[in-house]
Protein backbone atom coordinates (compact mmCIF):
# COMPACT_ATOMS: atom_id res chain seq x y z
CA UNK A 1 -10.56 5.64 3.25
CA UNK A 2 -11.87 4.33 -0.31
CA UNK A 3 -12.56 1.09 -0.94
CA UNK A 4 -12.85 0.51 -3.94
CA UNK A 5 -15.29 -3.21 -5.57
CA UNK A 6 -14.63 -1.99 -9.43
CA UNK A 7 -12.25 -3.68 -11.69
CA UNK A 8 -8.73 -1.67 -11.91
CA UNK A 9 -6.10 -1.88 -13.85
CA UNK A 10 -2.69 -1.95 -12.80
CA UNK A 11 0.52 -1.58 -14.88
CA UNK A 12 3.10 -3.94 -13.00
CA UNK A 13 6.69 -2.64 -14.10
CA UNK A 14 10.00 -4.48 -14.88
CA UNK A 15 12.69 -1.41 -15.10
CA UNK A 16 15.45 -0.86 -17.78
CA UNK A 17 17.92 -2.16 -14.76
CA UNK A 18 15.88 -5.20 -15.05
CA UNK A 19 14.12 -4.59 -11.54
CA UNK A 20 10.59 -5.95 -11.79
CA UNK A 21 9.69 -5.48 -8.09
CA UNK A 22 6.06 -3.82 -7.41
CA UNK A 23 3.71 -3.38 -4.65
CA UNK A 24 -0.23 -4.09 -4.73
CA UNK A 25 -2.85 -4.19 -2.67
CA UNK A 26 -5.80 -6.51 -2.89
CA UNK A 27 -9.58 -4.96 -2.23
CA UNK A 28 -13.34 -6.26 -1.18
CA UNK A 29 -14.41 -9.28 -3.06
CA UNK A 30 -11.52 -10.62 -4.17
CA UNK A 31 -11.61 -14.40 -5.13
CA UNK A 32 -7.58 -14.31 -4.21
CA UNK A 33 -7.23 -15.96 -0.85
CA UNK A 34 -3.54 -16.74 -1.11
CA UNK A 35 0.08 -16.38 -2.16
CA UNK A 36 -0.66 -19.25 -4.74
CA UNK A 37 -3.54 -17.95 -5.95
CA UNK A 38 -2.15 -14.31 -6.32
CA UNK A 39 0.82 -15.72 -7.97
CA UNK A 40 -1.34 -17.83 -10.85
CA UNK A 41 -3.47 -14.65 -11.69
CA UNK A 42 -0.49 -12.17 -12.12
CA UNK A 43 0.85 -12.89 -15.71
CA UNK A 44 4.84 -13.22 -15.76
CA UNK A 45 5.13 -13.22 -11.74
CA UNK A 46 7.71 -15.13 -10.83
CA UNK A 47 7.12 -13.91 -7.46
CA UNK A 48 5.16 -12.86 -4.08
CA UNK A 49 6.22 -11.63 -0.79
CA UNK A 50 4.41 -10.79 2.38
CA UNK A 51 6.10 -9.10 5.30
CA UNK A 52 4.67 -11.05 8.78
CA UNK A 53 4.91 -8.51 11.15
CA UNK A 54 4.12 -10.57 14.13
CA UNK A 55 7.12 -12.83 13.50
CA UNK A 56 9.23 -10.35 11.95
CA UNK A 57 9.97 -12.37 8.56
CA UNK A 58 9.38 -12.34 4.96
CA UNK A 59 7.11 -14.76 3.56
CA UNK A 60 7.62 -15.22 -0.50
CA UNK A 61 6.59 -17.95 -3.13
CA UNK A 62 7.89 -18.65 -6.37
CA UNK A 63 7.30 -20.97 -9.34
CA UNK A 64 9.31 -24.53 -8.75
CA UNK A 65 11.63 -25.56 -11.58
CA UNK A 66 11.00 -28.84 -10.18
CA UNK A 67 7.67 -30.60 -11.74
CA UNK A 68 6.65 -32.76 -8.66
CA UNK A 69 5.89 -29.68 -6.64
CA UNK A 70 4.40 -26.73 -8.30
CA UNK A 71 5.70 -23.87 -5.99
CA UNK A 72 8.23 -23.15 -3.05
CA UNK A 73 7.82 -21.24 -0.65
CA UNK A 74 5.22 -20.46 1.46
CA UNK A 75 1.65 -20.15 0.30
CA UNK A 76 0.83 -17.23 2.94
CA UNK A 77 -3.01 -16.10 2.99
CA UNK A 78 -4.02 -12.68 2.03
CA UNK A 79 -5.45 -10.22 3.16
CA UNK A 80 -7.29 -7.23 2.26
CA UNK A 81 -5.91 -3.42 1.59
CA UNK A 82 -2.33 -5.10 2.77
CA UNK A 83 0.37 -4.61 0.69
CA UNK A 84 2.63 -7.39 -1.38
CA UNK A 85 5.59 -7.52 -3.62
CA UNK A 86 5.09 -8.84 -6.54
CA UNK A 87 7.91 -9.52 -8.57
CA UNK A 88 7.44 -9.62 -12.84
CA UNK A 89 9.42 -10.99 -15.65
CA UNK A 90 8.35 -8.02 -18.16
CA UNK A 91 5.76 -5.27 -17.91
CA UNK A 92 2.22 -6.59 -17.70
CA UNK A 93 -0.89 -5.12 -16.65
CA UNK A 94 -2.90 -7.12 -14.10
CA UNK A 95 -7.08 -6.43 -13.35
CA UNK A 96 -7.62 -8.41 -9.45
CA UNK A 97 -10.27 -11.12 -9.76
């Protein structure tokens, strides 16, 4: 396969039926270690999801509307070339860090 260490950018898509679901995939040298992380560097995410395949569930974080906690959820780590939804407000273009 490629792997690719460049800069990329990715157009991240919120549908006329208002369905902003997208799939990504983070590559070498990433500085994004985590749902939390992933989530803070995406502009107008409002969420991430990670299929655990050894425990058969869906992992996902989201923003809290609450202001003593700053997410809920579960701040899953990443990992490279595996794929996550990412959920977006609007249509926004995202580079990985």
């Amino acid at each position: 396969g490629i792997t690719f260490s460049q800069k990329i950018n990715i157009s991240l898509i919120k549908n006329s039926t208002g369905f902003g679901k997208n799939w990504i995939s983070l590559y070498v040298n990433t500085s994004l270690s985590n749902a939390q992380f992933l989530l803070k560097n995406i502009t107008n995410s409002d969420a991430i999801t990670n299929w655990d395949s050894q425990n058969q569930i869906s992992q996902g974080l989201i923003p809290s509307p609450f202001p003593w906690i700053p997410y809920l959820g579960t701040n899953f780590n990443t990992q490279l070339e595996k794929g996550y939804e990412v959920s977006v407000t609007q249509n926004t273009n995202w580079t990985q860090v």
